[in-house]
C-alpha atoms as a PDB file:
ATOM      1  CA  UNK A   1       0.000   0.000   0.000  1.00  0.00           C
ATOM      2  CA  UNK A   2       0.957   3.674  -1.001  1.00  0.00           C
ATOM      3  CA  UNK A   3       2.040   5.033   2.199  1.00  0.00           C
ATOM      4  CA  UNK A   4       2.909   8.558   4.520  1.00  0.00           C
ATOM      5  CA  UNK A   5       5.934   9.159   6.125  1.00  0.00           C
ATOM      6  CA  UNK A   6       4.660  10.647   9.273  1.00  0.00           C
ATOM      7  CA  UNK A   7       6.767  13.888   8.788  1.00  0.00           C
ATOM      8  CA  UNK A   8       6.042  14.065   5.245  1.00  0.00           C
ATOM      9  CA  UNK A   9       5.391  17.683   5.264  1.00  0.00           C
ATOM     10  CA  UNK A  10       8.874  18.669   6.248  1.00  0.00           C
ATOM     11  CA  UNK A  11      11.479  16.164   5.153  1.00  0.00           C
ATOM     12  CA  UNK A  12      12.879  15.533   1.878  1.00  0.00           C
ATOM     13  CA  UNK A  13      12.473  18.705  -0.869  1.00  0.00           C
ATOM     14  CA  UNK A  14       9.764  21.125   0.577  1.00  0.00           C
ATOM     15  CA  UNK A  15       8.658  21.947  -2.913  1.00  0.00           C
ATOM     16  CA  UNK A  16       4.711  22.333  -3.113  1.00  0.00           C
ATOM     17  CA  UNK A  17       4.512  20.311  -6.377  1.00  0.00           C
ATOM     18  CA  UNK A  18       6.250  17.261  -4.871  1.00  0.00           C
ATOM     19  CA  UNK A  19       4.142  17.308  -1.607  1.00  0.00           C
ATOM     20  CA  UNK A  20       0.810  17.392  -3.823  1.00  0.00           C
ATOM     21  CA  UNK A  21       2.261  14.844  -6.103  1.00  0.00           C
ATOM     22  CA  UNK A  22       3.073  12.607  -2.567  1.00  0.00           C
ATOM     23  CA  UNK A  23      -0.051  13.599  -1.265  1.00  0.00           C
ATOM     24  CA  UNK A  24      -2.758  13.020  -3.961  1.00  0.00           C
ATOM     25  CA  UNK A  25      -1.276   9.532  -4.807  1.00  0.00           C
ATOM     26  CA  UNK A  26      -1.596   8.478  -0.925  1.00  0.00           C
ATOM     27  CA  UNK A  27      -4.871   9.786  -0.889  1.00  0.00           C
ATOM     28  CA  UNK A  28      -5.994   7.850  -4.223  1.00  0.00           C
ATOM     29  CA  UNK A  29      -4.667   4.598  -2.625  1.00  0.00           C
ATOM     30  CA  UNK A  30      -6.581   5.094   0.214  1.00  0.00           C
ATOM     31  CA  UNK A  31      -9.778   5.359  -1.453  1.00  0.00           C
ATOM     32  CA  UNK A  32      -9.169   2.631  -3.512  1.00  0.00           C
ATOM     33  CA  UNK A  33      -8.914   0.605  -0.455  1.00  0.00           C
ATOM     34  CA  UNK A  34     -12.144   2.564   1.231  1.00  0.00           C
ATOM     35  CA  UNK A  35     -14.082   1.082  -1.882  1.00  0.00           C
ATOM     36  CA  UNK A  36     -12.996  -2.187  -1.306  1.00  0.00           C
ATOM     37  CA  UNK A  37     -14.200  -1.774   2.335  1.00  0.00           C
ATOM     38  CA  UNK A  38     -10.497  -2.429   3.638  1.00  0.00           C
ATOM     39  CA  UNK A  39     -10.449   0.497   6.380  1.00  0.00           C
ATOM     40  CA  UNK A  40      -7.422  -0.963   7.790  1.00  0.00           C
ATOM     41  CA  UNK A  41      -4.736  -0.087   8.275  1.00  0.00           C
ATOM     42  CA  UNK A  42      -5.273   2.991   6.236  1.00  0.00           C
ATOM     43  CA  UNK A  43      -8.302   4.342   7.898  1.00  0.00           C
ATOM     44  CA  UNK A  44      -6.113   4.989  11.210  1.00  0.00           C
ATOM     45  CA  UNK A  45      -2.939   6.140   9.397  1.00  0.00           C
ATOM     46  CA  UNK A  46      -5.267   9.128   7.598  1.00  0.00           C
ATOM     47  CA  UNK A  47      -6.454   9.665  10.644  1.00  0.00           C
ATOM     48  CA  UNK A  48      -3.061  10.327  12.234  1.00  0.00           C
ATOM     49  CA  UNK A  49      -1.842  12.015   9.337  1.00  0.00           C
ATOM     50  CA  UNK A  50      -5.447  14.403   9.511  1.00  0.00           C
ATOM     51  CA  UNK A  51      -4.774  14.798  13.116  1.00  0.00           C
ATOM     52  CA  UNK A  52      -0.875  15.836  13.245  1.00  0.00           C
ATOM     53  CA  UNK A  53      -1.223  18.182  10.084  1.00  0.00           C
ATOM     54  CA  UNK A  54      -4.498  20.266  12.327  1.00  0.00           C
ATOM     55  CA  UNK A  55      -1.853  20.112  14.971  1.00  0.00           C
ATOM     56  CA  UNK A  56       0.684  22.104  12.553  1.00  0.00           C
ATOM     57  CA  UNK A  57      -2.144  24.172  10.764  1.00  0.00           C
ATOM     58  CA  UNK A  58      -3.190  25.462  14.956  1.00  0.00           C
ATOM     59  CA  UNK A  59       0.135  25.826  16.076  1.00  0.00           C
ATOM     60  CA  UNK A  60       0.647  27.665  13.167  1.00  0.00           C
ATOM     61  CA  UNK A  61      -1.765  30.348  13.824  1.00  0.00           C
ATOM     62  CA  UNK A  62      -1.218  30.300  17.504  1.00  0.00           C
ATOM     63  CA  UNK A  63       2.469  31.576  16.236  1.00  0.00           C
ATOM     64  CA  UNK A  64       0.893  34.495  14.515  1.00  0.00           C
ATOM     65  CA  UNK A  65      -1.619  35.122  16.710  1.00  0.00           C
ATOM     66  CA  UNK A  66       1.885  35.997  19.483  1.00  0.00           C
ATOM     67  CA  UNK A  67       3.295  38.255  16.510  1.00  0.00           C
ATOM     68  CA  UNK A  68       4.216  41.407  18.400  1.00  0.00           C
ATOM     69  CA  UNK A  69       1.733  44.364  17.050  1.00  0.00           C
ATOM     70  CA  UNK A  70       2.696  48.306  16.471  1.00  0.00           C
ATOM     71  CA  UNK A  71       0.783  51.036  16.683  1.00  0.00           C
ATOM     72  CA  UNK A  72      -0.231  52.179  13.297  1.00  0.00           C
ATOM     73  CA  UNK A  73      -2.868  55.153  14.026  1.00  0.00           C
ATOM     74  CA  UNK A  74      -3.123  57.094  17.105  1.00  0.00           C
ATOM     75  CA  UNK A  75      -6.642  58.484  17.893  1.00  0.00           C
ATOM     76  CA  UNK A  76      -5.970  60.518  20.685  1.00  0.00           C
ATOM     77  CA  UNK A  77      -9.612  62.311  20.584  1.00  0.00           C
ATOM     78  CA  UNK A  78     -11.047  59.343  21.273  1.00  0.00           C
ATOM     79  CA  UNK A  79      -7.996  57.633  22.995  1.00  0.00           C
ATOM     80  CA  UNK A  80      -8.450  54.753  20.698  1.00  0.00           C
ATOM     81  CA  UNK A  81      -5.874  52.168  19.287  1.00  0.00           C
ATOM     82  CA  UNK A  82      -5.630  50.560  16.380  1.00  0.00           C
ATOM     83  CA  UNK A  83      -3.177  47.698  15.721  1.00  0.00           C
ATOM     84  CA  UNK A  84      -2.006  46.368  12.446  1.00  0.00           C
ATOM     85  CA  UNK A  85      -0.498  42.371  12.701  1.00  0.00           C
ATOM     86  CA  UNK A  86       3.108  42.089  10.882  1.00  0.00           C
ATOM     87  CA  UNK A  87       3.080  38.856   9.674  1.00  0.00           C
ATOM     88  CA  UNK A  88       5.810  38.298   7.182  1.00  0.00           C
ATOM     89  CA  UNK A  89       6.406  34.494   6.154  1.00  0.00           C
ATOM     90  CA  UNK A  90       9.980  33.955   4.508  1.00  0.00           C
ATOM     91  CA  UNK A  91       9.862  31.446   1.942  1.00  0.00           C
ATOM     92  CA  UNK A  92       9.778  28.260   3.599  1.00  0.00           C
ATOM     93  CA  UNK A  93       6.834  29.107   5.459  1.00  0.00           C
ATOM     94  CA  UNK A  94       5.178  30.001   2.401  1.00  0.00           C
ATOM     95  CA  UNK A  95       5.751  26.482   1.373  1.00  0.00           C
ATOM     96  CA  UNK A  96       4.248  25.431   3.946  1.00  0.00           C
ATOM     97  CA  UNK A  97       1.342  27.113   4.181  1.00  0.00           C
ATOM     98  CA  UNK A  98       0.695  26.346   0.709  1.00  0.00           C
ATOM     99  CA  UNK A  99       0.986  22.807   1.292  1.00  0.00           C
ATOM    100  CA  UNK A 100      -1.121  23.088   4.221  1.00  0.00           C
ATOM    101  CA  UNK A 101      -3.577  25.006   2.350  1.00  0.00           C
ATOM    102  CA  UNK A 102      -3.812  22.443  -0.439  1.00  0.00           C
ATOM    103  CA  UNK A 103      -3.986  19.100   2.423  1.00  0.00           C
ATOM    104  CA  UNK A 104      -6.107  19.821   4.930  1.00  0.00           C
ATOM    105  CA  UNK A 105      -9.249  19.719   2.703  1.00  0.00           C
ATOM    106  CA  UNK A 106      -8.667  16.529   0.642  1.00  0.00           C
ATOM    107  CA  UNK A 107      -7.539  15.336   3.967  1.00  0.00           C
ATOM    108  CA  UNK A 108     -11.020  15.854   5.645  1.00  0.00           C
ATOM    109  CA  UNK A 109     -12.491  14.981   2.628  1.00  0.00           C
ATOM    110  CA  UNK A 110     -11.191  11.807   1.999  1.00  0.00           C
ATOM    111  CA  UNK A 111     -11.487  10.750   6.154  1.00  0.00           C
ATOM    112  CA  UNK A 112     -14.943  11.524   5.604  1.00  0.00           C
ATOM    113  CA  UNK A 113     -15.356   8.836   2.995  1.00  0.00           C
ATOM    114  CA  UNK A 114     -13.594   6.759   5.803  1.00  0.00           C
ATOM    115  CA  UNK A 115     -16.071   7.106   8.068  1.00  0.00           C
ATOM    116  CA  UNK A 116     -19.076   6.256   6.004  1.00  0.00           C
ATOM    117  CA  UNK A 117     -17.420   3.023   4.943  1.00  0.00           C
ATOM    118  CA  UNK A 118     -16.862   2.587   8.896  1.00  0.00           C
ATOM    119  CA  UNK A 119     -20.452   3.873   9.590  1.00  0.00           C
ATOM    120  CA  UNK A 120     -22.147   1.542   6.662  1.00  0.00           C
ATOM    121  CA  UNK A 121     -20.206  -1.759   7.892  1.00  0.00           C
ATOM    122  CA  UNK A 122     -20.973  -1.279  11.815  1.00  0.00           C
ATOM    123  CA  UNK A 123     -24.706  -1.083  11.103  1.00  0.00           C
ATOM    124  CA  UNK A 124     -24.508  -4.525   9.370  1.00  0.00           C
ATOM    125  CA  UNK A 125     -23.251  -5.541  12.813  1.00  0.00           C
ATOM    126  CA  UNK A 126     -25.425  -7.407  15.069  1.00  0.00           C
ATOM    127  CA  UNK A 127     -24.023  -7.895  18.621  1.00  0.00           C
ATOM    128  CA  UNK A 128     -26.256 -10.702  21.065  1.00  0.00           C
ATOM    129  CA  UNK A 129     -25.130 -11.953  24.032  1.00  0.00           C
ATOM    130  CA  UNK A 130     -24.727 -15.381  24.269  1.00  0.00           C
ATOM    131  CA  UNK A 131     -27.057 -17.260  27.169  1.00  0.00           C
ATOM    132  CA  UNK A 132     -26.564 -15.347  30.801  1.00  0.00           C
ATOM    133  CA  UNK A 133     -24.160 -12.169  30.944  1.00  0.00           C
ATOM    134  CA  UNK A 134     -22.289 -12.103  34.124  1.00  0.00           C
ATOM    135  CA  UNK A 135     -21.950  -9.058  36.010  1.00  0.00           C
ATOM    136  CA  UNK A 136     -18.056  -9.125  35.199  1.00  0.00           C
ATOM    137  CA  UNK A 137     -18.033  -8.725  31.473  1.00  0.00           C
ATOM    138  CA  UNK A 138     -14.064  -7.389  30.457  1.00  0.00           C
ATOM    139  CA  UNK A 139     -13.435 -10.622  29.686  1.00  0.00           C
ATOM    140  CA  UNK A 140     -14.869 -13.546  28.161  1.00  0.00           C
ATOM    141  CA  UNK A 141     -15.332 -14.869  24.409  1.00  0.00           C
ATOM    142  CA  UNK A 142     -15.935 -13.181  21.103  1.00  0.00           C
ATOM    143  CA  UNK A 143     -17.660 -15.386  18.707  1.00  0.00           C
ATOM    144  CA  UNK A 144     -17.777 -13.708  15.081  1.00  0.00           C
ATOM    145  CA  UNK A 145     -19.643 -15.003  12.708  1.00  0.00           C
ATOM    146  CA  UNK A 146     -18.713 -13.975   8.965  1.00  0.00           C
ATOM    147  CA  UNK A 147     -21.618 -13.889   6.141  1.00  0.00           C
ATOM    148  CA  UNK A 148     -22.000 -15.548   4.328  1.00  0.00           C
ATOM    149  CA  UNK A 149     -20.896 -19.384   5.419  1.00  0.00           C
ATOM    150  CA  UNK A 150     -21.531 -21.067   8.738  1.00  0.00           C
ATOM    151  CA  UNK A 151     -17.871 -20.218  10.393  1.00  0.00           C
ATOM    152  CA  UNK A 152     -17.467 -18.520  13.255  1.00  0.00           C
ATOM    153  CA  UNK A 153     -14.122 -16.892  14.881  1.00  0.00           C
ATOM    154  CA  UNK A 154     -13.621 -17.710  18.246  1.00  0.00           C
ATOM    155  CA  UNK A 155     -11.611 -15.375  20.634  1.00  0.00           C
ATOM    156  CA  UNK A 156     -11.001 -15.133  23.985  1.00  0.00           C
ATOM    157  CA  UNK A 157     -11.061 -10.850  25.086  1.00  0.00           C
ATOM    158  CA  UNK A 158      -9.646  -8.695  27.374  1.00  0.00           C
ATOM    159  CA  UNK A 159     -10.898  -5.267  28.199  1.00  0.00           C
ATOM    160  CA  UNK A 160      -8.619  -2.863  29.951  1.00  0.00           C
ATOM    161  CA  UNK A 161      -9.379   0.256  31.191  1.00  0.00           C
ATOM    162  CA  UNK A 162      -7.327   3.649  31.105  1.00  0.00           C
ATOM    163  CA  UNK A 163      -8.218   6.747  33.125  1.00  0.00           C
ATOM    164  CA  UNK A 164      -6.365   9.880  33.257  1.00  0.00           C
ATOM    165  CA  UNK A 165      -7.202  13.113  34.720  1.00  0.00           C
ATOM    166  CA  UNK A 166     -10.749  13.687  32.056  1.00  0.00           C
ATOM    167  CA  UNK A 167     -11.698  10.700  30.817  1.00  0.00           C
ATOM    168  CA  UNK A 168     -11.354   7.015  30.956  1.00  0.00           C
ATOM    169  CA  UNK A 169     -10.551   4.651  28.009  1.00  0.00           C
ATOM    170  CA  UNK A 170     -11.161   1.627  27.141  1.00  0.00           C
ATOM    171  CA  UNK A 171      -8.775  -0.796  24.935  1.00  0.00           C
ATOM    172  CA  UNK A 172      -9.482  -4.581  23.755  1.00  0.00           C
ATOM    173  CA  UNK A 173      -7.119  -7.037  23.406  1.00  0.00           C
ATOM    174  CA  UNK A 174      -8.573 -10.201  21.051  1.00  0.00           C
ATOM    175  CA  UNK A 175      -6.444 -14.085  21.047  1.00  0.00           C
ATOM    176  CA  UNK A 176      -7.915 -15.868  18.088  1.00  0.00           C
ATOM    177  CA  UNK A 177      -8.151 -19.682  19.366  1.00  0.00           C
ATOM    178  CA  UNK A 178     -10.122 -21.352  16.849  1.00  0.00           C
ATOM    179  CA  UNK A 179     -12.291 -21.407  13.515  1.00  0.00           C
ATOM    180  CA  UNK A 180     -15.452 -23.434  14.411  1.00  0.00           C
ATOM    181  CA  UNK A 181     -18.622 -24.267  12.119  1.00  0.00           C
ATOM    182  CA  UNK A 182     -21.947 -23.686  13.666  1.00  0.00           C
ATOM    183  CA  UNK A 183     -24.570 -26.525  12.602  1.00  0.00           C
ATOM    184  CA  UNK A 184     -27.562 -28.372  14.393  1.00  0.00           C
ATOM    185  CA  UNK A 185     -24.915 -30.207  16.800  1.00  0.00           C
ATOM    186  CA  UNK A 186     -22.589 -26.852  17.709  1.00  0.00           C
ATOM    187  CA  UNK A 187     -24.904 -23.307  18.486  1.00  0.00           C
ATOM    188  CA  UNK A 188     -23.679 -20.630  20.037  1.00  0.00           C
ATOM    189  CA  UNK A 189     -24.609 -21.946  22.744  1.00  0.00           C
ATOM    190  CA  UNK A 190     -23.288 -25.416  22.949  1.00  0.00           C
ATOM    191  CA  UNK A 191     -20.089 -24.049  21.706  1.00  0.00           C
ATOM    192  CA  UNK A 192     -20.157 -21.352  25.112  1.00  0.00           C
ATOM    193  CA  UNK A 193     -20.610 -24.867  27.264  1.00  0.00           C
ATOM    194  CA  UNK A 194     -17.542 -26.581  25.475  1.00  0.00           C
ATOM    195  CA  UNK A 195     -15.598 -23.382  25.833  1.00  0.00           C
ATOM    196  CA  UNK A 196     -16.170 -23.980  29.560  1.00  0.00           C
ATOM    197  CA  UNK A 197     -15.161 -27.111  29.965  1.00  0.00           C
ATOM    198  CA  UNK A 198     -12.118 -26.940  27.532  1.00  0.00           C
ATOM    199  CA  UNK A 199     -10.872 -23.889  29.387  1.00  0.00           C
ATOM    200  CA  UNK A 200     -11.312 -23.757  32.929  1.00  0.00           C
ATOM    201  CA  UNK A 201      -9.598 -20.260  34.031  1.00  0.00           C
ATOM    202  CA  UNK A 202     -12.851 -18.850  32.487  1.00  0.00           C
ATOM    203  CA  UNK A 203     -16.091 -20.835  34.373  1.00  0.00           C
ATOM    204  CA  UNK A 204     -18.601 -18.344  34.189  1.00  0.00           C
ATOM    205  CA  UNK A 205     -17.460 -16.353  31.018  1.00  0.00           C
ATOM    206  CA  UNK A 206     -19.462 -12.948  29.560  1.00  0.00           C
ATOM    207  CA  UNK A 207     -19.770 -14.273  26.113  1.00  0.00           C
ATOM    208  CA  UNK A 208     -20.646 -12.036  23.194  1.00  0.00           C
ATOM    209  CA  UNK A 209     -21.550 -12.594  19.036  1.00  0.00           C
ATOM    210  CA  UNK A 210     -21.221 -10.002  16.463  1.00  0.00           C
ATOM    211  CA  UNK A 211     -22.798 -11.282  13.045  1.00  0.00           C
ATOM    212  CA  UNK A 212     -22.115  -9.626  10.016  1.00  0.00           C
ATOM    213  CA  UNK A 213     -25.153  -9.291   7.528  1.00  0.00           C
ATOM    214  CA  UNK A 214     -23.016  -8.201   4.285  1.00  0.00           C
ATOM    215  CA  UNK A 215     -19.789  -9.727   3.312  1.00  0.00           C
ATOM    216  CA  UNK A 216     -16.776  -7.376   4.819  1.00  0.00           C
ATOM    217  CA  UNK A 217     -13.204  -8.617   5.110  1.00  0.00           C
ATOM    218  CA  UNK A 218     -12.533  -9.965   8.141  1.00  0.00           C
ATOM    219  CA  UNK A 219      -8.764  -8.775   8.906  1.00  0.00           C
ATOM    220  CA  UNK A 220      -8.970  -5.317   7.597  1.00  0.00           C
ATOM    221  CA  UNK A 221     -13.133  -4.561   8.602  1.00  0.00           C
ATOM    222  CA  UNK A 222     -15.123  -6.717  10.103  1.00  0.00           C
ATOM    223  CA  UNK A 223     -12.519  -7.963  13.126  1.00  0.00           C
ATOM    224  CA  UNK A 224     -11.363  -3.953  14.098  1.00  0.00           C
ATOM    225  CA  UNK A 225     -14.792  -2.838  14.092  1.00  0.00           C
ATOM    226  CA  UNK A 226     -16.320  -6.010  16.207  1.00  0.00           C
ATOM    227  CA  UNK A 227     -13.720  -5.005  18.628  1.00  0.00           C
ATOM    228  CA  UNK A 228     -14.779  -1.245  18.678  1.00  0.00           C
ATOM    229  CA  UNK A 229     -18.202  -2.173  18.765  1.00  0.00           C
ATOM    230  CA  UNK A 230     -18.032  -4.540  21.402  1.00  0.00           C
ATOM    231  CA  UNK A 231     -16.466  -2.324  23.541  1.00  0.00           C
ATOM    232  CA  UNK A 232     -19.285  -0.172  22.993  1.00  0.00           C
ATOM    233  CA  UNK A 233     -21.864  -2.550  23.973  1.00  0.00           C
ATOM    234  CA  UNK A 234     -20.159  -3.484  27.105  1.00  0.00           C
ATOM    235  CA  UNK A 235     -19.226  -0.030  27.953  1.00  0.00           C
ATOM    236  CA  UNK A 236     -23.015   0.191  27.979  1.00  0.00           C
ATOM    237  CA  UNK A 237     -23.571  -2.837  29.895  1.00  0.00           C
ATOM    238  CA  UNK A 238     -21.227  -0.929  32.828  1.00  0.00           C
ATOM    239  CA  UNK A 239     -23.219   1.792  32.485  1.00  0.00           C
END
């Protein structure tokens, strides 16, 4: 895939022709990949590269907005001052601004296009727990069930919980241990019990199933957003 370089709007020749050039034919890839509903990795990566060039574009004008400021006109009848910013950008600034200028658009634009892939594929989602929810649910088993076909992912989960000073986070961590087809014989269900018995550090375990209703690829779709999406639904559980 067509990638970035995270500091790709200072290294290498600061010309605004080669950064449009590098920048239009990462952008390009990544909608390519949005069409094939492959949101990862590069749905992250823009988003980094979207949230790092805002960074620059506000630090920017917090810069100008320091710029010292002169006296241009003294009303002295009415006692009133007006200021006049001197902001002169050398070259290289130029450049930059330019570049910045031309990028933060198609960025936003093409994130956008991101998100409604992401959007679309998580309402195709269908998340059921499977027989009685405990009242400790950070960990237990993910069953995910791909359409179409009768397979189901099985993985054992691990929610973990960050807190700083505002706000508390919540990560997953997912351990694929087998590829399982459901039939008359093995249910959700029944496959919960065997779980049980196999694996004993687990005897009560919150057990969850996403089902996809349209076909999305598991590795770079439909496994990232299960993950996001359970920890949605459980965050709600804890609510």
């Amino acid at each position: 895939m067509n990638t970035l370089p995270i500091n790709w709007l200072t290294e290498g020749l600061l010309d605004f022709e080669y950064k449009k050039y590098l920048l239009l034919a990462y952008l390009q890839t990544a909608r390519q990949e949005f069409s094939a509903q492959r949101l990862y990795p590069v749905f992250p990566d823009l988003i980094m590269h979207y949230q790092n060039l805002k960074l620059v574009k506000e630090k920017k004008q917090l810069v100008y907005e320091q710029f010292p400021e002169r006296i241009s006109r003294a009303d002295f009848e009415k006692l009133e001052l007006v200021y006049e910013k001197i902001v002169a950008d050398d070259e290289t600034m130029q450049q930059i601004e330019d570049i910045i200028q031309f990028a933060y658009p198609r960025f936003s634009e093409t994130l956008e296009t991101g998100r409604e892939v992401y959007d679309a594929i998580e309402r195709q989602l269908e998340i059921m727990p499977v027989g009685i929810t405990p009242l400790y649910f950070n960990e237990g088993y993910l069953f995910l069930d791909e359409f179409p076909g009768k397979e189901t992912q099985v993985f054992m989960y691990r929610i973990t919980v960050f807190e700083n000073t505002y706000e508390k986070y919540r990560g997953i961590h997912t351990e694929h241990l087998q590829t399982v087809r459901r039939g008359m014989a093995l249910t959700h269900e029944n496959l919960k019990v065997q779980l049980v018995k196999e694996r004993q550090e687990l005897p009560n375990p919150a057990t969850f199933v996403v089902a996809a209703k349209v076909p999305v690829p598991l590795e770079h779709a439909l496994l990232p957003i299960a993950k996001r999406s359970l920890v949605k639904y459980v965050t709600k559980l804890a609510a």
